[in-house]
PDB file of N, CA and C in Angstrom:
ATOM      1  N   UNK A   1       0.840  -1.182   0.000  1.00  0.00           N
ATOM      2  CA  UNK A   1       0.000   0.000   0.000  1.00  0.00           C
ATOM      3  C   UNK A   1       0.880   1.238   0.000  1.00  0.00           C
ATOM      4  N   UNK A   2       0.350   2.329  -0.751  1.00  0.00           N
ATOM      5  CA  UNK A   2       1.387   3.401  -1.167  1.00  0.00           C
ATOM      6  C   UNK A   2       1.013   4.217   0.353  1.00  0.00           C
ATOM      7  N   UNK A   3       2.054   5.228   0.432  1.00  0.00           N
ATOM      8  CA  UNK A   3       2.134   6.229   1.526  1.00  0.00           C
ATOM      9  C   UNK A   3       1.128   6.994   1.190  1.00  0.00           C
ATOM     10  N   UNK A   4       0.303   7.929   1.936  1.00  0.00           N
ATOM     11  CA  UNK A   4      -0.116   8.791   1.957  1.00  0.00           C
ATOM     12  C   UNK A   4      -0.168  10.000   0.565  1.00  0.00           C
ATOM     13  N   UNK A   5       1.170  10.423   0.622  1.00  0.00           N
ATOM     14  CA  UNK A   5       1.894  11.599  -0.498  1.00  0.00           C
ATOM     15  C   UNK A   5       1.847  10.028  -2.129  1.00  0.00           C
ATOM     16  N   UNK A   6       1.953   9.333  -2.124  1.00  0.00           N
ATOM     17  CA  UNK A   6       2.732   8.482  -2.935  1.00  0.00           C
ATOM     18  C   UNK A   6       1.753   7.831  -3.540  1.00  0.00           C
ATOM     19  N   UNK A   7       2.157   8.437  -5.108  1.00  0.00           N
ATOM     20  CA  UNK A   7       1.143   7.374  -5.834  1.00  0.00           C
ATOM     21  C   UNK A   7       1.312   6.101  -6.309  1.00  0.00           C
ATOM     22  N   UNK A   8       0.513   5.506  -6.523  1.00  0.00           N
ATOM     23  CA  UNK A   8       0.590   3.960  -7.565  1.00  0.00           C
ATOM     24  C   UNK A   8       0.285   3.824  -8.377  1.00  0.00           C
ATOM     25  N   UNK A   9       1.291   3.317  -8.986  1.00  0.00           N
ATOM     26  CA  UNK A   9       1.698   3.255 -10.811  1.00  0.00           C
ATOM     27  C   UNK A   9       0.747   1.621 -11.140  1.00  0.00           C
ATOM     28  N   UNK A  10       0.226   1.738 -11.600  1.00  0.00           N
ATOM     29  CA  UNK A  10       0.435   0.060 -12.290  1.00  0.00           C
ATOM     30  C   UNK A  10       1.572  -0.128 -13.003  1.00  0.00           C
ATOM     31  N   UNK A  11       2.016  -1.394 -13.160  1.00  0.00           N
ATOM     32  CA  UNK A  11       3.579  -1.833 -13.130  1.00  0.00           C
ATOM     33  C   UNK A  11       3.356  -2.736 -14.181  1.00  0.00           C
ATOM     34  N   UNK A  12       4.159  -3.533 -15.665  1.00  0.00           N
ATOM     35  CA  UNK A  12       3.961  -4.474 -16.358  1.00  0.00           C
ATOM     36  C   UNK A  12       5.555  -4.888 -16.283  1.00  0.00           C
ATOM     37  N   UNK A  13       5.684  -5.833 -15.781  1.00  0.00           N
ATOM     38  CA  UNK A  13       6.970  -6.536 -15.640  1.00  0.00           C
ATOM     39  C   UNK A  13       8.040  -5.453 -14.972  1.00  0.00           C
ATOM     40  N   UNK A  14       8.034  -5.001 -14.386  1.00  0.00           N
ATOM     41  CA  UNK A  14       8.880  -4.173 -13.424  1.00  0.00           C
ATOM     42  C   UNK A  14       8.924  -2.911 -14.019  1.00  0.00           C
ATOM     43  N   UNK A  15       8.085  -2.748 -14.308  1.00  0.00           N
ATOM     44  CA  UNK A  15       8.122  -0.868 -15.206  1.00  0.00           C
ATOM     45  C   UNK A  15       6.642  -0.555 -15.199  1.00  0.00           C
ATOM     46  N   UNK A  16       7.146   0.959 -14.953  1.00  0.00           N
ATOM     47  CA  UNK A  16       5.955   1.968 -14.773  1.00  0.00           C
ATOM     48  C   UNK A  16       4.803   1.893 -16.030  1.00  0.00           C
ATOM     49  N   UNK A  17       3.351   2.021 -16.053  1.00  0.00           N
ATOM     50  CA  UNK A  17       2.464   2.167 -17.126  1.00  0.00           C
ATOM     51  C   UNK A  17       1.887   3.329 -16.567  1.00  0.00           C
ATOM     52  N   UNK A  18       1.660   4.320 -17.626  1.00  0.00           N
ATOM     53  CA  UNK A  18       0.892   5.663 -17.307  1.00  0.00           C
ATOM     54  C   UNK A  18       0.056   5.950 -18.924  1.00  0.00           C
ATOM     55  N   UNK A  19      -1.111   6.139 -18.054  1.00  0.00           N
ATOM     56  CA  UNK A  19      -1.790   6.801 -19.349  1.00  0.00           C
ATOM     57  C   UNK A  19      -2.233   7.672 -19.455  1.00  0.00           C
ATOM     58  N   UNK A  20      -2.119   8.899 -19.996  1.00  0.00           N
ATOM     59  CA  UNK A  20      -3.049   9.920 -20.621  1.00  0.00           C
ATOM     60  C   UNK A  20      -3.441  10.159 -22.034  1.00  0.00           C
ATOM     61  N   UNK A  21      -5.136  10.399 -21.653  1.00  0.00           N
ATOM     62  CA  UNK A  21      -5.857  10.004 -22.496  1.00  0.00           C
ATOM     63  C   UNK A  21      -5.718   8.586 -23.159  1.00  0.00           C
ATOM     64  N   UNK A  22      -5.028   8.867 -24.597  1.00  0.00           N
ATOM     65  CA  UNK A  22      -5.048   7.816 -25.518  1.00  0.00           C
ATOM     66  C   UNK A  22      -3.446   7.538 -25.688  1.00  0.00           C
ATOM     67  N   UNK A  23      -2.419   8.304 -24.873  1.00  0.00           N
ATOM     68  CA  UNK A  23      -1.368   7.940 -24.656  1.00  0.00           C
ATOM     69  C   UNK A  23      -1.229   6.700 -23.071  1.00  0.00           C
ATOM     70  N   UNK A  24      -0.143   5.640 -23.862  1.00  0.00           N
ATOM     71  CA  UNK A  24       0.509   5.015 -22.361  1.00  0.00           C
ATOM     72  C   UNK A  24       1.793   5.079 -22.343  1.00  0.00           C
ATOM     73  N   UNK A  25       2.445   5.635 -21.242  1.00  0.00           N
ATOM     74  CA  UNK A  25       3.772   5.908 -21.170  1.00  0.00           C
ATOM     75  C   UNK A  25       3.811   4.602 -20.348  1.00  0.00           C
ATOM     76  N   UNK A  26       6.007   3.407 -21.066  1.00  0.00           N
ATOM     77  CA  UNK A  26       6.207   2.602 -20.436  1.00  0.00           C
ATOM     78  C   UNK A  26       7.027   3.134 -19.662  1.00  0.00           C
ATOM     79  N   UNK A  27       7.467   2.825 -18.867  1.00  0.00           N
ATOM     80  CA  UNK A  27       8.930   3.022 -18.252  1.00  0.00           C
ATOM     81  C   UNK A  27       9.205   3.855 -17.419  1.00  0.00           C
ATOM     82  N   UNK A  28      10.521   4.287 -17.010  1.00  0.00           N
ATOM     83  CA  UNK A  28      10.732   5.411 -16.326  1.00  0.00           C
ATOM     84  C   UNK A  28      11.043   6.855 -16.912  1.00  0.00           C
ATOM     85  N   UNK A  29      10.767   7.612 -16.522  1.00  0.00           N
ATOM     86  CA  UNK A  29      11.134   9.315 -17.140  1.00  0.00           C
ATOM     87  C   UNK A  29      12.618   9.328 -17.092  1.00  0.00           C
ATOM     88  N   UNK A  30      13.284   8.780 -15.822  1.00  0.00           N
ATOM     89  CA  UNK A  30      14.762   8.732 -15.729  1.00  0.00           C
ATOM     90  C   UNK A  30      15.650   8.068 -16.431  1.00  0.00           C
ATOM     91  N   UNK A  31      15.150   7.392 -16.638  1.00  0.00           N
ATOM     92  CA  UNK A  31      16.153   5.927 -18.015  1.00  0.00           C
ATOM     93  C   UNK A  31      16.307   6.999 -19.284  1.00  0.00           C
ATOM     94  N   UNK A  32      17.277   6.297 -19.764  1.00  0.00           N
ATOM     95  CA  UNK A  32      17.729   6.579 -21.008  1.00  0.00           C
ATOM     96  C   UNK A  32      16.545   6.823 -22.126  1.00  0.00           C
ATOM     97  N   UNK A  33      15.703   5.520 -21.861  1.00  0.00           N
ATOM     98  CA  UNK A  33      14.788   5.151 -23.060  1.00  0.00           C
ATOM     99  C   UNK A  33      13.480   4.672 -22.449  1.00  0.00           C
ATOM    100  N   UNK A  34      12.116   4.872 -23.206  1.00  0.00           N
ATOM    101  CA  UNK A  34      11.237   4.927 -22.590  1.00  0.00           C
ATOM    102  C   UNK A  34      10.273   5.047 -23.775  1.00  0.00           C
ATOM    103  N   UNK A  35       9.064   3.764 -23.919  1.00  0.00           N
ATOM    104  CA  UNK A  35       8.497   3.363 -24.980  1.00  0.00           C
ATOM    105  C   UNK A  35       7.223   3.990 -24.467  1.00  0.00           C
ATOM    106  N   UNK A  36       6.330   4.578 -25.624  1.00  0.00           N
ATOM    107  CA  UNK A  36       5.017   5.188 -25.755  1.00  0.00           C
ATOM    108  C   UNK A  36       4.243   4.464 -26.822  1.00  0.00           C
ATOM    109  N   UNK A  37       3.159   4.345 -26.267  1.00  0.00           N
ATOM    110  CA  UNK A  37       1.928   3.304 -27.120  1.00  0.00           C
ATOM    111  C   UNK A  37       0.227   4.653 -27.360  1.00  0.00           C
ATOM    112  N   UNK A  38       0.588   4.743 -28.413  1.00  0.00           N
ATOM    113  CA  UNK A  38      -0.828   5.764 -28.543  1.00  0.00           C
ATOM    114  C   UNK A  38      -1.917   4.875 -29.556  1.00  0.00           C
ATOM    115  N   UNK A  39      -3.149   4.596 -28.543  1.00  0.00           N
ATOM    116  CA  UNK A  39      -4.135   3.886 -29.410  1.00  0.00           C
ATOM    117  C   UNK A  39      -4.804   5.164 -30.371  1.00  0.00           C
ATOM    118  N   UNK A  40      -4.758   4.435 -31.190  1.00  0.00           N
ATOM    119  CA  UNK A  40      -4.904   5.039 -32.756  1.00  0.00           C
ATOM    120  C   UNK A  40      -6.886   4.931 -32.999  1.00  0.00           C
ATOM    121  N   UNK A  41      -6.941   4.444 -32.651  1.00  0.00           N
ATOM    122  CA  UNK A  41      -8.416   3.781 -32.894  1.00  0.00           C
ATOM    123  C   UNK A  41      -8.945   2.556 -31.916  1.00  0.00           C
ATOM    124  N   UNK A  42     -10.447   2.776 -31.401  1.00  0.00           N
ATOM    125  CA  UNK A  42     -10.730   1.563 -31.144  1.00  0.00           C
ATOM    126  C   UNK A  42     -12.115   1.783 -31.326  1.00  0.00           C
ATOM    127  N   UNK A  43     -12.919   0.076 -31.065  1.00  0.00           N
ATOM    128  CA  UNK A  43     -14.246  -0.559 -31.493  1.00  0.00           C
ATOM    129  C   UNK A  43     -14.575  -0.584 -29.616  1.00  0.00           C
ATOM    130  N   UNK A  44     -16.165  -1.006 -29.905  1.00  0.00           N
ATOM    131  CA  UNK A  44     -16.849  -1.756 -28.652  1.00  0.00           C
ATOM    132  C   UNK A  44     -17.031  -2.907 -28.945  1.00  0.00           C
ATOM    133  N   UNK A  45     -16.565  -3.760 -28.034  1.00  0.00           N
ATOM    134  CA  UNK A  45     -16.839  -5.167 -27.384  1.00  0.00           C
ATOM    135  C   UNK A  45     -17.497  -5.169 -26.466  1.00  0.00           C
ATOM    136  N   UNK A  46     -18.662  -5.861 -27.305  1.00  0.00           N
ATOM    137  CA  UNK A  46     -19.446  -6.415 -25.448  1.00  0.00           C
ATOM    138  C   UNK A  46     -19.430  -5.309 -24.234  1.00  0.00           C
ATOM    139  N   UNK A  47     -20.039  -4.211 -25.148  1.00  0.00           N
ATOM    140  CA  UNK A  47     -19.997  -2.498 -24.222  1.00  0.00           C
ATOM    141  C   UNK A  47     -18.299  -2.201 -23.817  1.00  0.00           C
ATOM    142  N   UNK A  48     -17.345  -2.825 -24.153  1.00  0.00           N
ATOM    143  CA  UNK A  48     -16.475  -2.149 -23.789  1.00  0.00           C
ATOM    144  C   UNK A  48     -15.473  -1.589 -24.925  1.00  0.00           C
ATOM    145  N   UNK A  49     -14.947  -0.620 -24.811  1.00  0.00           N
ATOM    146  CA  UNK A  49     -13.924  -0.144 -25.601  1.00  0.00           C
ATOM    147  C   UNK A  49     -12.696  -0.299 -25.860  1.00  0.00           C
ATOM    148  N   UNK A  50     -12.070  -1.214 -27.090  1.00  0.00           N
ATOM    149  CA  UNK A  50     -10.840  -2.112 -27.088  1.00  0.00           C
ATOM    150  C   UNK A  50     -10.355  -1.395 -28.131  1.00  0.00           C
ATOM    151  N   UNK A  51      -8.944  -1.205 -27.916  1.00  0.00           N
ATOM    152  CA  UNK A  51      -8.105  -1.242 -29.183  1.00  0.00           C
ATOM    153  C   UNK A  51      -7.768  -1.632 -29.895  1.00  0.00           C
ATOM    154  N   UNK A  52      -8.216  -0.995 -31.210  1.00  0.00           N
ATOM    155  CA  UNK A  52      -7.283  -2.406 -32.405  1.00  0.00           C
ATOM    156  C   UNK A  52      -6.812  -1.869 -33.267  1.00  0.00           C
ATOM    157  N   UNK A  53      -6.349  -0.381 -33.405  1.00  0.00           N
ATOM    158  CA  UNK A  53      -5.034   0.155 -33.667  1.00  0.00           C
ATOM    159  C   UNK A  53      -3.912   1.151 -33.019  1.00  0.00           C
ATOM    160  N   UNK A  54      -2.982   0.514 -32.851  1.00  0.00           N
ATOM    161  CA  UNK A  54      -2.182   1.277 -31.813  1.00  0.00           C
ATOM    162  C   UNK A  54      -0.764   1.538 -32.646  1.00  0.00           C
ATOM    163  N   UNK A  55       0.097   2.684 -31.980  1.00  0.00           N
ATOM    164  CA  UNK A  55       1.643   3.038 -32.665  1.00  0.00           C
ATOM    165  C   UNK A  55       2.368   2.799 -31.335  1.00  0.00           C
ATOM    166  N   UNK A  56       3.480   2.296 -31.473  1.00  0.00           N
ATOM    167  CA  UNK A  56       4.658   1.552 -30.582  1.00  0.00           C
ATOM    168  C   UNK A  56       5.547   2.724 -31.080  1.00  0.00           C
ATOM    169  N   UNK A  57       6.462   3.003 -30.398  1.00  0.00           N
ATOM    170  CA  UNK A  57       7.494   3.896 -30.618  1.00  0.00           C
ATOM    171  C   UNK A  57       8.452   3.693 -28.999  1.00  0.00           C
ATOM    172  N   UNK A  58      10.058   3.534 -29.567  1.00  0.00           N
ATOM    173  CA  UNK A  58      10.634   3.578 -28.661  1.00  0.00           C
ATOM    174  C   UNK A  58      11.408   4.914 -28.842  1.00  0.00           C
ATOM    175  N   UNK A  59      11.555   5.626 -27.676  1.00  0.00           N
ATOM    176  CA  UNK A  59      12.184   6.735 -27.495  1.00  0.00           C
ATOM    177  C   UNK A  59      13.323   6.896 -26.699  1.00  0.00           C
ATOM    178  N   UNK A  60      14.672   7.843 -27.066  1.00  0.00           N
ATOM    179  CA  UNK A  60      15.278   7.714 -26.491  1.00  0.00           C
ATOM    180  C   UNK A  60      15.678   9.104 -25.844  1.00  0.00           C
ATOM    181  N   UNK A  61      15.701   9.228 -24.411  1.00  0.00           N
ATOM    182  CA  UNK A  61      15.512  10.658 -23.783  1.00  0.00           C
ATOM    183  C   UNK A  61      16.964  11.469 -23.892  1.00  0.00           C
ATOM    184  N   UNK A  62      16.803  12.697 -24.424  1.00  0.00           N
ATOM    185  CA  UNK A  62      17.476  13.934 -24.937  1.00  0.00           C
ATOM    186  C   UNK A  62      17.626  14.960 -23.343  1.00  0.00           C
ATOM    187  N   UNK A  63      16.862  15.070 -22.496  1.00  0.00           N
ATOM    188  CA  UNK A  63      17.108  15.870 -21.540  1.00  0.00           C
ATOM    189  C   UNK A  63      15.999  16.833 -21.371  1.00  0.00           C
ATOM    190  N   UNK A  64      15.398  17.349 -20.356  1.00  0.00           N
ATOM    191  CA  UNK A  64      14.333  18.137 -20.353  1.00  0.00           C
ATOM    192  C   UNK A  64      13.151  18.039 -20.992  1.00  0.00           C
ATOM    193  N   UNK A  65      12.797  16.863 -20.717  1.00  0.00           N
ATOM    194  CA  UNK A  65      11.533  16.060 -21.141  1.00  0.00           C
ATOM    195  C   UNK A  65      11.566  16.105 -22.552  1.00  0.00           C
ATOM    196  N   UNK A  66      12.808  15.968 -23.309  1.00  0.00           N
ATOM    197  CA  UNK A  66      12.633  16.378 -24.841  1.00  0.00           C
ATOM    198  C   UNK A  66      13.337  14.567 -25.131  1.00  0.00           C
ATOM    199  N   UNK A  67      12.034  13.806 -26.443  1.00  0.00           N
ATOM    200  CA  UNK A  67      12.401  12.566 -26.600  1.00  0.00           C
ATOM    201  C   UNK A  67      12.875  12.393 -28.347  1.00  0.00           C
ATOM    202  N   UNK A  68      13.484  11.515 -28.802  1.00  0.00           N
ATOM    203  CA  UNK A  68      13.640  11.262 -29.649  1.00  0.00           C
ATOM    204  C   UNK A  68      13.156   9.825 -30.150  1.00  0.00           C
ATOM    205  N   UNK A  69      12.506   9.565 -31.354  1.00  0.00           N
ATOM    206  CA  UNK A  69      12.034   8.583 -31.341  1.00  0.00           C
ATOM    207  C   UNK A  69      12.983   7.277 -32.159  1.00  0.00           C
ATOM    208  N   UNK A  70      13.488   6.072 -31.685  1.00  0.00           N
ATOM    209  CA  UNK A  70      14.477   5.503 -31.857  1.00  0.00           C
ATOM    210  C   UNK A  70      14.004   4.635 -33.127  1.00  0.00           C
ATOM    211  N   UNK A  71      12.505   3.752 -32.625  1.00  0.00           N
ATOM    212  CA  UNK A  71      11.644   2.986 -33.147  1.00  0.00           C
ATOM    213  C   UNK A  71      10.530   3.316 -33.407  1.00  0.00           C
ATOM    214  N   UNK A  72       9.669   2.903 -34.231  1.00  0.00           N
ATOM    215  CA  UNK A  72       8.200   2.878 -34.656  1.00  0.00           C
ATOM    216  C   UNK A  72       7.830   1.622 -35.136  1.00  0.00           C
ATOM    217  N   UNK A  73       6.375   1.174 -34.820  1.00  0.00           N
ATOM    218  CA  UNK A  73       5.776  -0.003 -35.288  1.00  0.00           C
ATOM    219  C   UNK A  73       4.240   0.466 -35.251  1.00  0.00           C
ATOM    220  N   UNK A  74       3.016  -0.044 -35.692  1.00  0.00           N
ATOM    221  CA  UNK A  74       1.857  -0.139 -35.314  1.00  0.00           C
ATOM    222  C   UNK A  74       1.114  -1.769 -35.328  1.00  0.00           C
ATOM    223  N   UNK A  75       0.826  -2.060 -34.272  1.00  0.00           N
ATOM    224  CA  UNK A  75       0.149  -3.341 -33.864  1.00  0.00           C
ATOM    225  C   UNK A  75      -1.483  -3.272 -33.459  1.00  0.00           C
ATOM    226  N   UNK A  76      -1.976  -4.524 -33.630  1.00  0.00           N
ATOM    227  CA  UNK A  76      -3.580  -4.172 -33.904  1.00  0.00           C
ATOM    228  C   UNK A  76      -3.911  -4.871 -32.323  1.00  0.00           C
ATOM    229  N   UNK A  77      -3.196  -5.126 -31.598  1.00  0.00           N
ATOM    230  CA  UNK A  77      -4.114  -5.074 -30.001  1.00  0.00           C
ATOM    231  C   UNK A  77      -2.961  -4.715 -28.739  1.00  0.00           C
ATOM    232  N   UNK A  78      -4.040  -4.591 -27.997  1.00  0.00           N
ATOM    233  CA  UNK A  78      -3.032  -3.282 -26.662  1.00  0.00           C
ATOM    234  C   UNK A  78      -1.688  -4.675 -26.609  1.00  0.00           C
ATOM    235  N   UNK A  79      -2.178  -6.115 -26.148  1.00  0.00           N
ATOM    236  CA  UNK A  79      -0.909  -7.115 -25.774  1.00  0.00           C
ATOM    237  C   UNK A  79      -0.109  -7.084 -26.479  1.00  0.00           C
ATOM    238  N   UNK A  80      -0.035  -7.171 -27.880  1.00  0.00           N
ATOM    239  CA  UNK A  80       0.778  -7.324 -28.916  1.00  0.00           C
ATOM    240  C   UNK A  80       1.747  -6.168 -28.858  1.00  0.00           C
ATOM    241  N   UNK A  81       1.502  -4.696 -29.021  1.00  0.00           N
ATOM    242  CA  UNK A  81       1.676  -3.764 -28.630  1.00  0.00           C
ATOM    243  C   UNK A  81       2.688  -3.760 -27.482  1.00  0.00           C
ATOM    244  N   UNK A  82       1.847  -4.069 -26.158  1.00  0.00           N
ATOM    245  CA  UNK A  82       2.820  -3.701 -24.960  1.00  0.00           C
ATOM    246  C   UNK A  82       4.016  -4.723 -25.287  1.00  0.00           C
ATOM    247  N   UNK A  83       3.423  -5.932 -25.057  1.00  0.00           N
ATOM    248  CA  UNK A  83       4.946  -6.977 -25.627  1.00  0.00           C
ATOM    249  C   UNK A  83       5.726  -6.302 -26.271  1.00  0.00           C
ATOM    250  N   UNK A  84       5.861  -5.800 -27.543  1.00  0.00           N
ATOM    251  CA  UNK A  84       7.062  -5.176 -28.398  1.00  0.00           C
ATOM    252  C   UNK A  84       7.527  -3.685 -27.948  1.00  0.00           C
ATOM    253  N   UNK A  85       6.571  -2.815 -26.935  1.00  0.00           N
ATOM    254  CA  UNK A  85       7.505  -1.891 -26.082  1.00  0.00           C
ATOM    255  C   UNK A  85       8.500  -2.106 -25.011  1.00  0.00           C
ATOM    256  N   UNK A  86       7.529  -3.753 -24.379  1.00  0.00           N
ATOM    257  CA  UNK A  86       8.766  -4.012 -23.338  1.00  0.00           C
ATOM    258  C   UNK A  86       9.784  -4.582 -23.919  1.00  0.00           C
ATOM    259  N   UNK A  87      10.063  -4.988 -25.273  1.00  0.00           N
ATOM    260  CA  UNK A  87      10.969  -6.047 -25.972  1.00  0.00           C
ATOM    261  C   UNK A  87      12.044  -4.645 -26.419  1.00  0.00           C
ATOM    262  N   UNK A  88      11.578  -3.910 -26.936  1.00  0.00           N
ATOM    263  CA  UNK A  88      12.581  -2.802 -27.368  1.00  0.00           C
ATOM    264  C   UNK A  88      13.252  -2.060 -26.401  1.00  0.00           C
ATOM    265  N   UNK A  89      12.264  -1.861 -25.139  1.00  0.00           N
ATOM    266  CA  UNK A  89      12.763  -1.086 -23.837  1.00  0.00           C
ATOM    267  C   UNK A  89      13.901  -1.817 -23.031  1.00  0.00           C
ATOM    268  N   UNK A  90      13.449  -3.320 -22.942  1.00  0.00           N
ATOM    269  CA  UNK A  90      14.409  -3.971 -22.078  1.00  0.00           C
ATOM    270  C   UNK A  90      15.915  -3.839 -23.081  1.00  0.00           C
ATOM    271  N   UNK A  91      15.868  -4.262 -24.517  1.00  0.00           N
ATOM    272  CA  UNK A  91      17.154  -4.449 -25.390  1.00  0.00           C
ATOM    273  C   UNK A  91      17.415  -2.987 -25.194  1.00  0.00           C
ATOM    274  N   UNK A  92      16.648  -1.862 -25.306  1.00  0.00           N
ATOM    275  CA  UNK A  92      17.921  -0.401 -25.663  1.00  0.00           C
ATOM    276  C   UNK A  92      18.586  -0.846 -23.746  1.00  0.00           C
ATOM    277  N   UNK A  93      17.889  -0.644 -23.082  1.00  0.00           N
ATOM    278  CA  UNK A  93      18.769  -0.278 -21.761  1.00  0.00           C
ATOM    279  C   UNK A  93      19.571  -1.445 -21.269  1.00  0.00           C
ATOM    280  N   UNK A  94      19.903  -2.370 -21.559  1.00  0.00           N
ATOM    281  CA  UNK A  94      20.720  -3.313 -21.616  1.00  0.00           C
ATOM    282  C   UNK A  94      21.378  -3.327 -22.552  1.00  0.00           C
ATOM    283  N   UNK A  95      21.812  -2.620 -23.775  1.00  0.00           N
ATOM    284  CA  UNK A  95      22.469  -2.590 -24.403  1.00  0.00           C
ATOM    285  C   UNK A  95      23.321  -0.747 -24.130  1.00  0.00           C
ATOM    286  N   UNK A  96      22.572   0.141 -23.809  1.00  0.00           N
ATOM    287  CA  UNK A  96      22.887   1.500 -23.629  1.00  0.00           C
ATOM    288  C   UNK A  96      22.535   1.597 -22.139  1.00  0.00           C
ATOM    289  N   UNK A  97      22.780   1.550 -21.333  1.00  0.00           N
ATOM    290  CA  UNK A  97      22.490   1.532 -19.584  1.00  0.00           C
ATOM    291  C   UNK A  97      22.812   3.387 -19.621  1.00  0.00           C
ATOM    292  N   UNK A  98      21.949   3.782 -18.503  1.00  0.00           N
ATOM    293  CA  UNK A  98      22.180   5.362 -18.398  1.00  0.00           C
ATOM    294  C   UNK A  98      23.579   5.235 -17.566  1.00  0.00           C
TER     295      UNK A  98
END
């Protein structure tokens, strides 16, 4: 349970998920590199609202919240999607460590 002051992130394999709006930020702000998933489009299922076009982009951080984008892909569901942000996120920072 978080402190008081302290929020909670939902977490996908040991990294931060944040969303605004139709953006989800992976990762940390502090790392080097840090993958963004913007659903592009979605349908209703069974009253709910699913994605089934999304853009993958791995970014690699420049300094003062300014990103550069390393990678691009677009995948047609959120899993498929997150899988290949955490696949690009884990290889840049194990290959480039801050």
């Amino acid at each position: 349970m978080a402190a008081k002051n302290e929020v909670e992130y939902l977490v996908y394999k040991d990294k931060k998920l944040v969303r605004t709006g139709n953006t989800i930020y992976y990762g940390d702000f502090n790392d080097k590199y840090m993958s963004v998933i913007e659903i592009l489009s979605s349908e209703e299922v069974n009253g709910l609202e699913v994605a089934n076009k999304l853009s993958v982009k791995l970014n690699r951080h420049l300094g003062n919240l300014k990103f550069k984008p390393v990678k691009k892909a677009e995948r047609d569901s959120l899993y498929v999607a997150l899988d290949l942000a955490e696949y690009w996120l884990k290889e840049a920072l194990e290959m480039d460590p801050a």
